[in-house]
PDB file of N, CA and C in Angstrom:
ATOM      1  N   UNK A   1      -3.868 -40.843 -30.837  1.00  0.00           N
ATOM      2  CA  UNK A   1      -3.028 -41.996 -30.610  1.00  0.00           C
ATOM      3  C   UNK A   1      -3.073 -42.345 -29.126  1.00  0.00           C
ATOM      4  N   UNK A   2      -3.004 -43.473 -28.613  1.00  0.00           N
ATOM      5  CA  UNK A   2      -3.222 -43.856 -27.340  1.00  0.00           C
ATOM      6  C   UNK A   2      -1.614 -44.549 -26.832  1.00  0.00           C
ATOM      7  N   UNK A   3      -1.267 -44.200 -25.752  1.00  0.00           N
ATOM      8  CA  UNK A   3      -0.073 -44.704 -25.105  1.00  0.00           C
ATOM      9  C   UNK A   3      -0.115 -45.506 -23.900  1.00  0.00           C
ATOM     10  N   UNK A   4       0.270 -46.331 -23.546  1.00  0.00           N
ATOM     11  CA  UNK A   4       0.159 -48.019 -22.550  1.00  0.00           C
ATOM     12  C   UNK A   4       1.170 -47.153 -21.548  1.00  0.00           C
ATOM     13  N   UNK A   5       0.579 -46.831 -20.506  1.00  0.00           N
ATOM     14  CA  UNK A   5       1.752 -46.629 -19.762  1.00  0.00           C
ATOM     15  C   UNK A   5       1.542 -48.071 -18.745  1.00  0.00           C
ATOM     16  N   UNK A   6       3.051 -48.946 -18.270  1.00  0.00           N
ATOM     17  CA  UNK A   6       3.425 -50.373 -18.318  1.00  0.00           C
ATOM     18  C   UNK A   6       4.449 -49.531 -16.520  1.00  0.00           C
ATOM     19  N   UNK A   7       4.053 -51.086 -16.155  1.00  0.00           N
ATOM     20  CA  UNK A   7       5.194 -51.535 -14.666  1.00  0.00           C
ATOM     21  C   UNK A   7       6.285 -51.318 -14.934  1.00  0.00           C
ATOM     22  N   UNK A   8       7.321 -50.101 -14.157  1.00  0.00           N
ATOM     23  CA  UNK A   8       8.603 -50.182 -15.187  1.00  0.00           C
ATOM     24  C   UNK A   8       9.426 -51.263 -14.096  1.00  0.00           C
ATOM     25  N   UNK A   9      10.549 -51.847 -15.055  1.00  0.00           N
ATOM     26  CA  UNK A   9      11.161 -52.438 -13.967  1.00  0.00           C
ATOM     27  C   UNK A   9      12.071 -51.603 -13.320  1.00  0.00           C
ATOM     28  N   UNK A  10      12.074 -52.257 -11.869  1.00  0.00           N
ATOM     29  CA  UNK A  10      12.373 -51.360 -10.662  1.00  0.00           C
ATOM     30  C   UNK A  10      13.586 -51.768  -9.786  1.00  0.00           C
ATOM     31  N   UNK A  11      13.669 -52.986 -10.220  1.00  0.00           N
ATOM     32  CA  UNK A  11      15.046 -53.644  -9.610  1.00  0.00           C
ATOM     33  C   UNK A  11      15.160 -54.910 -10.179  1.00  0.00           C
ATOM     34  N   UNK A  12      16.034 -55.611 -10.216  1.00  0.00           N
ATOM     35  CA  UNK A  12      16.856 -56.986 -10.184  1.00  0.00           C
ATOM     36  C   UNK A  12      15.488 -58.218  -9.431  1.00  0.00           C
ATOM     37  N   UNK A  13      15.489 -58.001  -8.312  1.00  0.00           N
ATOM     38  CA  UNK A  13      14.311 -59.157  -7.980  1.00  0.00           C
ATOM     39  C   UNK A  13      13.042 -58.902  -7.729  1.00  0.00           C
ATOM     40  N   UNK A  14      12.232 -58.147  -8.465  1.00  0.00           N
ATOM     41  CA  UNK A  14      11.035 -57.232  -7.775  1.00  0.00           C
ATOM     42  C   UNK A  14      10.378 -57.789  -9.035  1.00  0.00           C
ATOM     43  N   UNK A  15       9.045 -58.627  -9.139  1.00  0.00           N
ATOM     44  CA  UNK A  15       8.997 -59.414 -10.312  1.00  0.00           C
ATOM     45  C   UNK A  15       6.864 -58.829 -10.571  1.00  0.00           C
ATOM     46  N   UNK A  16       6.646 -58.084  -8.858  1.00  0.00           N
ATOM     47  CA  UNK A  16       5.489 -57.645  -9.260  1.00  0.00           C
ATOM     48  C   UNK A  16       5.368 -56.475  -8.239  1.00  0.00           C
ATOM     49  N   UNK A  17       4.287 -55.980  -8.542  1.00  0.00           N
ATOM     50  CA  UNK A  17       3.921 -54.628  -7.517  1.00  0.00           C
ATOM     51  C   UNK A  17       2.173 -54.415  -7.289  1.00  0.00           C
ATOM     52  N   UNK A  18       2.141 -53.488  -6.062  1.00  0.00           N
ATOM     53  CA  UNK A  18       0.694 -53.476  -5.955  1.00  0.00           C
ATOM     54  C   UNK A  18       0.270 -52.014  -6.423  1.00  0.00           C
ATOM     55  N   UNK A  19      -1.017 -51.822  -7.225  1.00  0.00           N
ATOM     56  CA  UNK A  19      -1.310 -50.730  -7.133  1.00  0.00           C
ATOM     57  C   UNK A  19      -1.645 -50.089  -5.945  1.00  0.00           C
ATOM     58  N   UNK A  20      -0.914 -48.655  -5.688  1.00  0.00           N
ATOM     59  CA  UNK A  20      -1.139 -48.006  -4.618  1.00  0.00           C
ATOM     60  C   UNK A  20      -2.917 -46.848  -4.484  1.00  0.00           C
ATOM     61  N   UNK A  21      -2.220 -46.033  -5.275  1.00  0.00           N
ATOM     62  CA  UNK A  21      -3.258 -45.215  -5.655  1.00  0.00           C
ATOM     63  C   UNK A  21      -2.958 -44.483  -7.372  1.00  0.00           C
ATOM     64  N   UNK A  22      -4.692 -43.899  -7.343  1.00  0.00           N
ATOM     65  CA  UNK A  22      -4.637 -43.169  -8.606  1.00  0.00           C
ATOM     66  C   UNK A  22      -4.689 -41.828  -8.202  1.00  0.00           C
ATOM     67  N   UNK A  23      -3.784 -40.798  -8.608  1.00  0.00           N
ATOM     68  CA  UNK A  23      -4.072 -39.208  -8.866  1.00  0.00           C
ATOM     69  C   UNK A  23      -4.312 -38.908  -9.375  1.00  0.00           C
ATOM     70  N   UNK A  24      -4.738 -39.083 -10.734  1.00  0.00           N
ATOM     71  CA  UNK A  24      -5.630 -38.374 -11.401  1.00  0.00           C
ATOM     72  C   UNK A  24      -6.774 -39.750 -11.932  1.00  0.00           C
ATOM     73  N   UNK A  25      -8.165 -38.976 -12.928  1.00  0.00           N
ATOM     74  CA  UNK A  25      -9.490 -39.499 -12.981  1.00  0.00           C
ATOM     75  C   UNK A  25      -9.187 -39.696 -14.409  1.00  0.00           C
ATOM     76  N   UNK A  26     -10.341 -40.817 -14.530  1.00  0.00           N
ATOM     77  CA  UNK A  26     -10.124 -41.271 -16.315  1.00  0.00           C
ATOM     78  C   UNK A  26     -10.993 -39.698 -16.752  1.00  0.00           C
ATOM     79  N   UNK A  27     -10.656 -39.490 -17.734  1.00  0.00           N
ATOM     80  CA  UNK A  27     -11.011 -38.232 -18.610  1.00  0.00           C
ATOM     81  C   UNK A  27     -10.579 -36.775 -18.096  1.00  0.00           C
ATOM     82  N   UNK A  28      -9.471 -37.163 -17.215  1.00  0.00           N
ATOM     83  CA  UNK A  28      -8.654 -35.974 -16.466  1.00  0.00           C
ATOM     84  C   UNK A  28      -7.266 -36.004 -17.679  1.00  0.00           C
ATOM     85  N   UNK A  29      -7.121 -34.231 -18.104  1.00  0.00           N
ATOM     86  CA  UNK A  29      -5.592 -34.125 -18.854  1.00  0.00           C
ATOM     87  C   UNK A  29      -4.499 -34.341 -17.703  1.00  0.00           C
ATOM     88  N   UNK A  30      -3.758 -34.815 -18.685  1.00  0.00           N
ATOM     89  CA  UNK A  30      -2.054 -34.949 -17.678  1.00  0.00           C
ATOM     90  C   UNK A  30      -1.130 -33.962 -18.839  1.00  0.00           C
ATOM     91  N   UNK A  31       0.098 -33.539 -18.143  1.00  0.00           N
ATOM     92  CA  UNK A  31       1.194 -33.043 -18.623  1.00  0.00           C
ATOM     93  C   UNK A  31       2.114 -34.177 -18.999  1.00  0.00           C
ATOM     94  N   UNK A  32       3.147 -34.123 -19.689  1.00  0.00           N
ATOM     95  CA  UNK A  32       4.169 -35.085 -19.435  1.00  0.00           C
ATOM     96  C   UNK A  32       5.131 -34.882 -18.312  1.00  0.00           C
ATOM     97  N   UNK A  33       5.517 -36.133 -17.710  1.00  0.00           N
ATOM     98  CA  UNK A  33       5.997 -35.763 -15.946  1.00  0.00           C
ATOM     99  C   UNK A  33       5.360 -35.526 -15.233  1.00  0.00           C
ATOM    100  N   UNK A  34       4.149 -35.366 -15.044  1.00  0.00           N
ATOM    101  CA  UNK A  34       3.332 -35.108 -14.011  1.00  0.00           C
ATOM    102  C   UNK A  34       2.528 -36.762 -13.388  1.00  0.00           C
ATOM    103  N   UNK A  35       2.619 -36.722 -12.081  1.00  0.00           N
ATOM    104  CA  UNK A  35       2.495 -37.908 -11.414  1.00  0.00           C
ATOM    105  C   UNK A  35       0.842 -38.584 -12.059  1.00  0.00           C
ATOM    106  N   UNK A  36       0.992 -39.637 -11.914  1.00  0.00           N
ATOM    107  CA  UNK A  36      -0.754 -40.082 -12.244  1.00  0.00           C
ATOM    108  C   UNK A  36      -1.092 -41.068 -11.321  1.00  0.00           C
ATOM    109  N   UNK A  37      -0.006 -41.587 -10.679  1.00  0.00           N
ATOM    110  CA  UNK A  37      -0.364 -43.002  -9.834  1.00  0.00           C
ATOM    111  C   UNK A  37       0.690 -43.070  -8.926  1.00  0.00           C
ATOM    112  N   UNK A  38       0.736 -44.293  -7.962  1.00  0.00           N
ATOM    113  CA  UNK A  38       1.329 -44.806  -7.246  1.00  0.00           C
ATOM    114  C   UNK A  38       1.688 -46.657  -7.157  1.00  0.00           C
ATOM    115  N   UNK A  39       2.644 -46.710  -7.256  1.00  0.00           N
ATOM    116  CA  UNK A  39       2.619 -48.410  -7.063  1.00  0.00           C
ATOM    117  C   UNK A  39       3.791 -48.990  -5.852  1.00  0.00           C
ATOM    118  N   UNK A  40       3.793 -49.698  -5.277  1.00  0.00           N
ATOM    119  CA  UNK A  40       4.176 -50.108  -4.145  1.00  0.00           C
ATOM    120  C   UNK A  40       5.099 -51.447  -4.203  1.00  0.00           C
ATOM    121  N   UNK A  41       6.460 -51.692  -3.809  1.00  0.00           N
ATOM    122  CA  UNK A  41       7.064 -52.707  -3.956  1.00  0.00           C
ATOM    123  C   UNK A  41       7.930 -52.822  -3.045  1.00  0.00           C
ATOM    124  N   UNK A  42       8.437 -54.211  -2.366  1.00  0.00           N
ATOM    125  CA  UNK A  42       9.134 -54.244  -1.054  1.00  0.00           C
ATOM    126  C   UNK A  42       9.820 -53.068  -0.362  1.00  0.00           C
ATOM    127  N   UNK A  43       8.348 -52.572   0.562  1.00  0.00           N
ATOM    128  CA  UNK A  43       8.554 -51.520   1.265  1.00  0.00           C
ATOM    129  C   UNK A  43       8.743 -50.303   1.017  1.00  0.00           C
ATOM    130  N   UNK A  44       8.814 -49.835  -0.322  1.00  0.00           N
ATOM    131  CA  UNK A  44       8.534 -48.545  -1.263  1.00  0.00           C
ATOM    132  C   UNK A  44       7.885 -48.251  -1.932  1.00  0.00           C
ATOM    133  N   UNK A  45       7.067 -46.772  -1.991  1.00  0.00           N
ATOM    134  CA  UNK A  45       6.574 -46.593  -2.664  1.00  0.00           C
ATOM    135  C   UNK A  45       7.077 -45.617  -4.078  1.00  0.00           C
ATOM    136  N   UNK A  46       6.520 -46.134  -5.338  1.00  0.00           N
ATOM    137  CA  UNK A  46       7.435 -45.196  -6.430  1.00  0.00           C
ATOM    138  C   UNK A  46       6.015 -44.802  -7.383  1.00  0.00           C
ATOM    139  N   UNK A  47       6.296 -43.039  -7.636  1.00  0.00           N
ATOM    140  CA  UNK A  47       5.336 -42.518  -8.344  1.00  0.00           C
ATOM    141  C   UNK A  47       5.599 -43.075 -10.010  1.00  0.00           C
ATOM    142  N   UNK A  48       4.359 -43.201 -10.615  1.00  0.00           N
ATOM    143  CA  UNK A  48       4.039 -43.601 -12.058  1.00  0.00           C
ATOM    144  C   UNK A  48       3.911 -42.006 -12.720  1.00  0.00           C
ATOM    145  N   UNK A  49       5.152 -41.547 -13.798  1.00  0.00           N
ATOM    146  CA  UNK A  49       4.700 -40.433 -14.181  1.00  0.00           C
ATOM    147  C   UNK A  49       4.377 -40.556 -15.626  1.00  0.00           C
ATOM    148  N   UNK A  50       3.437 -39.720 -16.045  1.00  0.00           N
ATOM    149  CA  UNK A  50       2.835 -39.643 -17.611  1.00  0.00           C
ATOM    150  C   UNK A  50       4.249 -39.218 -18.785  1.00  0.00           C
ATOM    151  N   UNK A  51       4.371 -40.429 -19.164  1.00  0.00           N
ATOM    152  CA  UNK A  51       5.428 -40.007 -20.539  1.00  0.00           C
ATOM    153  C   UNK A  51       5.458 -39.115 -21.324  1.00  0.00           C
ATOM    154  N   UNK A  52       3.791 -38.596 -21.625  1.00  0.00           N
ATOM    155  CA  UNK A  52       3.383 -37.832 -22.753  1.00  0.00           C
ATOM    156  C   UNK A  52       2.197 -37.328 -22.194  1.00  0.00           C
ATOM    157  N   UNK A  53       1.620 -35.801 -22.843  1.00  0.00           N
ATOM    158  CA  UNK A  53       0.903 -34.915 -22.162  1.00  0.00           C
ATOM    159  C   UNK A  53      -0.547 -35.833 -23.209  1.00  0.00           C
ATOM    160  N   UNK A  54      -1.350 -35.608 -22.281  1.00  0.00           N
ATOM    161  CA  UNK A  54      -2.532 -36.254 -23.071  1.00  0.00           C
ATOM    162  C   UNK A  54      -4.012 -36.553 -22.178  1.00  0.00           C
ATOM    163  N   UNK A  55      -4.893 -36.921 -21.979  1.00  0.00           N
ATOM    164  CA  UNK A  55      -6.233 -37.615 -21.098  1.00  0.00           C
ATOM    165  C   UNK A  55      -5.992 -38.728 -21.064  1.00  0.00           C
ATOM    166  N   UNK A  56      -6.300 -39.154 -19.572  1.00  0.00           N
ATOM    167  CA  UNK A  56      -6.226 -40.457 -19.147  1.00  0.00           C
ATOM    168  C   UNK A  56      -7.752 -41.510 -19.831  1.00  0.00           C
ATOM    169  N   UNK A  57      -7.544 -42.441 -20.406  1.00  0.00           N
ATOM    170  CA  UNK A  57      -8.447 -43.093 -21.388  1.00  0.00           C
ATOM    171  C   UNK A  57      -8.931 -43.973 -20.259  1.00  0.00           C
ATOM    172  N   UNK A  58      -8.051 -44.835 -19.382  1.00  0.00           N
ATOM    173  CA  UNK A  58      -8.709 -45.607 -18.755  1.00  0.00           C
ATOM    174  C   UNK A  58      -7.886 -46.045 -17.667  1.00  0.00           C
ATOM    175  N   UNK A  59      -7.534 -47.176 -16.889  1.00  0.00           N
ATOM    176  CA  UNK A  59      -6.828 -47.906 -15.766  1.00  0.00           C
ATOM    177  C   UNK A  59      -6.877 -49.568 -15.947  1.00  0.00           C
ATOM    178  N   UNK A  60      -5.737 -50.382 -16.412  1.00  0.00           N
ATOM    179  CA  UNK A  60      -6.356 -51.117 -16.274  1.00  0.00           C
ATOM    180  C   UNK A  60      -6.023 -51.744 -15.315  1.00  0.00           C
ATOM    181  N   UNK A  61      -5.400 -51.362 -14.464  1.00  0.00           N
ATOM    182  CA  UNK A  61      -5.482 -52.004 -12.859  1.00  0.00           C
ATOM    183  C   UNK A  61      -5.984 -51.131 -11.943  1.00  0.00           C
ATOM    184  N   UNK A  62      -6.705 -51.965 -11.043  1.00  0.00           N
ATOM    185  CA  UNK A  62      -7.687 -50.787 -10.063  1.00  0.00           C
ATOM    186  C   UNK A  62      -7.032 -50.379  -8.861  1.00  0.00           C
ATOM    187  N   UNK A  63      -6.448 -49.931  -7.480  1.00  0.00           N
ATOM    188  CA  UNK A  63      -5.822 -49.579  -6.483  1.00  0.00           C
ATOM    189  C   UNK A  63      -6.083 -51.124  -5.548  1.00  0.00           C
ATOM    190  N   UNK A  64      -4.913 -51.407  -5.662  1.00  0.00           N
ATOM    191  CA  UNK A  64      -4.949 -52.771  -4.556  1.00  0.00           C
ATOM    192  C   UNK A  64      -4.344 -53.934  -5.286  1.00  0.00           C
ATOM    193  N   UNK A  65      -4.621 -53.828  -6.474  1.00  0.00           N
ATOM    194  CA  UNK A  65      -4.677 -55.009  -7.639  1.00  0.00           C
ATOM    195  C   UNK A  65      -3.007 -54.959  -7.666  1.00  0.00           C
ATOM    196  N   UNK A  66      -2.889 -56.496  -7.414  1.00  0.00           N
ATOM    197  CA  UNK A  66      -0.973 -56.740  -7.893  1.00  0.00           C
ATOM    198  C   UNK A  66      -0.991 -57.449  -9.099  1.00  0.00           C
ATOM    199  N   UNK A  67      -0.209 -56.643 -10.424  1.00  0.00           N
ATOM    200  CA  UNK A  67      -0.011 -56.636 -11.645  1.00  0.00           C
ATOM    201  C   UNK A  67       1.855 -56.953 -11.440  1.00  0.00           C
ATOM    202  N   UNK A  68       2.139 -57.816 -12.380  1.00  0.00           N
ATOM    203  CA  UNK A  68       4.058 -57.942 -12.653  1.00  0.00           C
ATOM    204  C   UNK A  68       3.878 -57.071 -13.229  1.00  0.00           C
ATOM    205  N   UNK A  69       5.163 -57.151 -13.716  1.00  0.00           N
ATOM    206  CA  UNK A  69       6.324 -55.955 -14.162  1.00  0.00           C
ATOM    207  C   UNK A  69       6.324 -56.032 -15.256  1.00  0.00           C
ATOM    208  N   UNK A  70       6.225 -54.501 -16.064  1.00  0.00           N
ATOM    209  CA  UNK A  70       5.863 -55.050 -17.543  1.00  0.00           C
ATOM    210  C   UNK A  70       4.196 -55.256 -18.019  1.00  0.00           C
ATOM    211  N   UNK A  71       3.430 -54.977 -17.048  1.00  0.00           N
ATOM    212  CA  UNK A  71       1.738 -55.348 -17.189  1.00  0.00           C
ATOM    213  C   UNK A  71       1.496 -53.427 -17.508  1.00  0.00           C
ATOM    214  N   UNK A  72       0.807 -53.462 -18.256  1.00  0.00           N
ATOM    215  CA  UNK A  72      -0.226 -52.372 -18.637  1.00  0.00           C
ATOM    216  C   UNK A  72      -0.650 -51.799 -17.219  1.00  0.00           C
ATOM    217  N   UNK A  73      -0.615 -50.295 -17.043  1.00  0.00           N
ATOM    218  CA  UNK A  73      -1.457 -49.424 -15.296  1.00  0.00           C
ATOM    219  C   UNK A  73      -2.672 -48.720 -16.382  1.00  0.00           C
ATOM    220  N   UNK A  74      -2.084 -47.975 -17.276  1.00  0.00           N
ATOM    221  CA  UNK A  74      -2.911 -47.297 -17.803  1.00  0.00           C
ATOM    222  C   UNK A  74      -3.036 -47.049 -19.317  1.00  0.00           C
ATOM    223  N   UNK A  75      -3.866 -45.856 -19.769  1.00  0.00           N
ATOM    224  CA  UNK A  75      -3.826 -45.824 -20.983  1.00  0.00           C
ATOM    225  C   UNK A  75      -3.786 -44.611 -21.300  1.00  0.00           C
ATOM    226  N   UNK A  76      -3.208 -43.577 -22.127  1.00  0.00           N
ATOM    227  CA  UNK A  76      -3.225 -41.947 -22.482  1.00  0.00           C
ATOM    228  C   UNK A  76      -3.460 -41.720 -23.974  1.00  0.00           C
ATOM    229  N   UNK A  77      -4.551 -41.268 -23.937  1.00  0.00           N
ATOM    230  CA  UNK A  77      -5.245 -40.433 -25.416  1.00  0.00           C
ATOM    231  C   UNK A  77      -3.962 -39.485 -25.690  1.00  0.00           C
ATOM    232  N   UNK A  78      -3.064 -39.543 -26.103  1.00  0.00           N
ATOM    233  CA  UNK A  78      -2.071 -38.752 -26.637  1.00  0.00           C
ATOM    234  C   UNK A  78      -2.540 -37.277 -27.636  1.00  0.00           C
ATOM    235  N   UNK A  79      -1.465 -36.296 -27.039  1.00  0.00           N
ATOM    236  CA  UNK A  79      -2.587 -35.040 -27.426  1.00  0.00           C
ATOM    237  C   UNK A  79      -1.795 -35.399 -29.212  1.00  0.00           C
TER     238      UNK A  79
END
């Protein structure tokens, strides 16, 4: 089963964000809670953590790329 991990919303007027960075690689396992990314929004940065333990399938935003809130970061092959 595959899981969308999505922009969570982060505040009241914050309507998009930039990708910061990726920590882990597509076909790298994650735990659940364990960090996978970074995204960036007026003047903060807030870690993206994996909902569910599983391999990262893909990205669909690349580091730099500004996606709103609510847009698809990634994707997890759910174990």
């Amino acid at each position: 089963m595959k899981l969308i991990v999505k922009v969570p919303k982060l505040g009241l007027t914050i309507e998009e964000v930039t990708v910061g960075k990726w920590t882990k690689s597509i076909g790298e396992a994650v735990s659940v809670d364990e960090v996978i990314g970074e995204i960036e929004a007026d003047k903060a940065t807030y870690e993206i953590i994996a909902p569910k333990s599983g391999k990262i399938r893909e990205f669909a935003a690349q580091e730099g790329d500004v996606v709103e809130v609510g847009a698809a970061l990634a994707t997890i092959d759910v174990d």
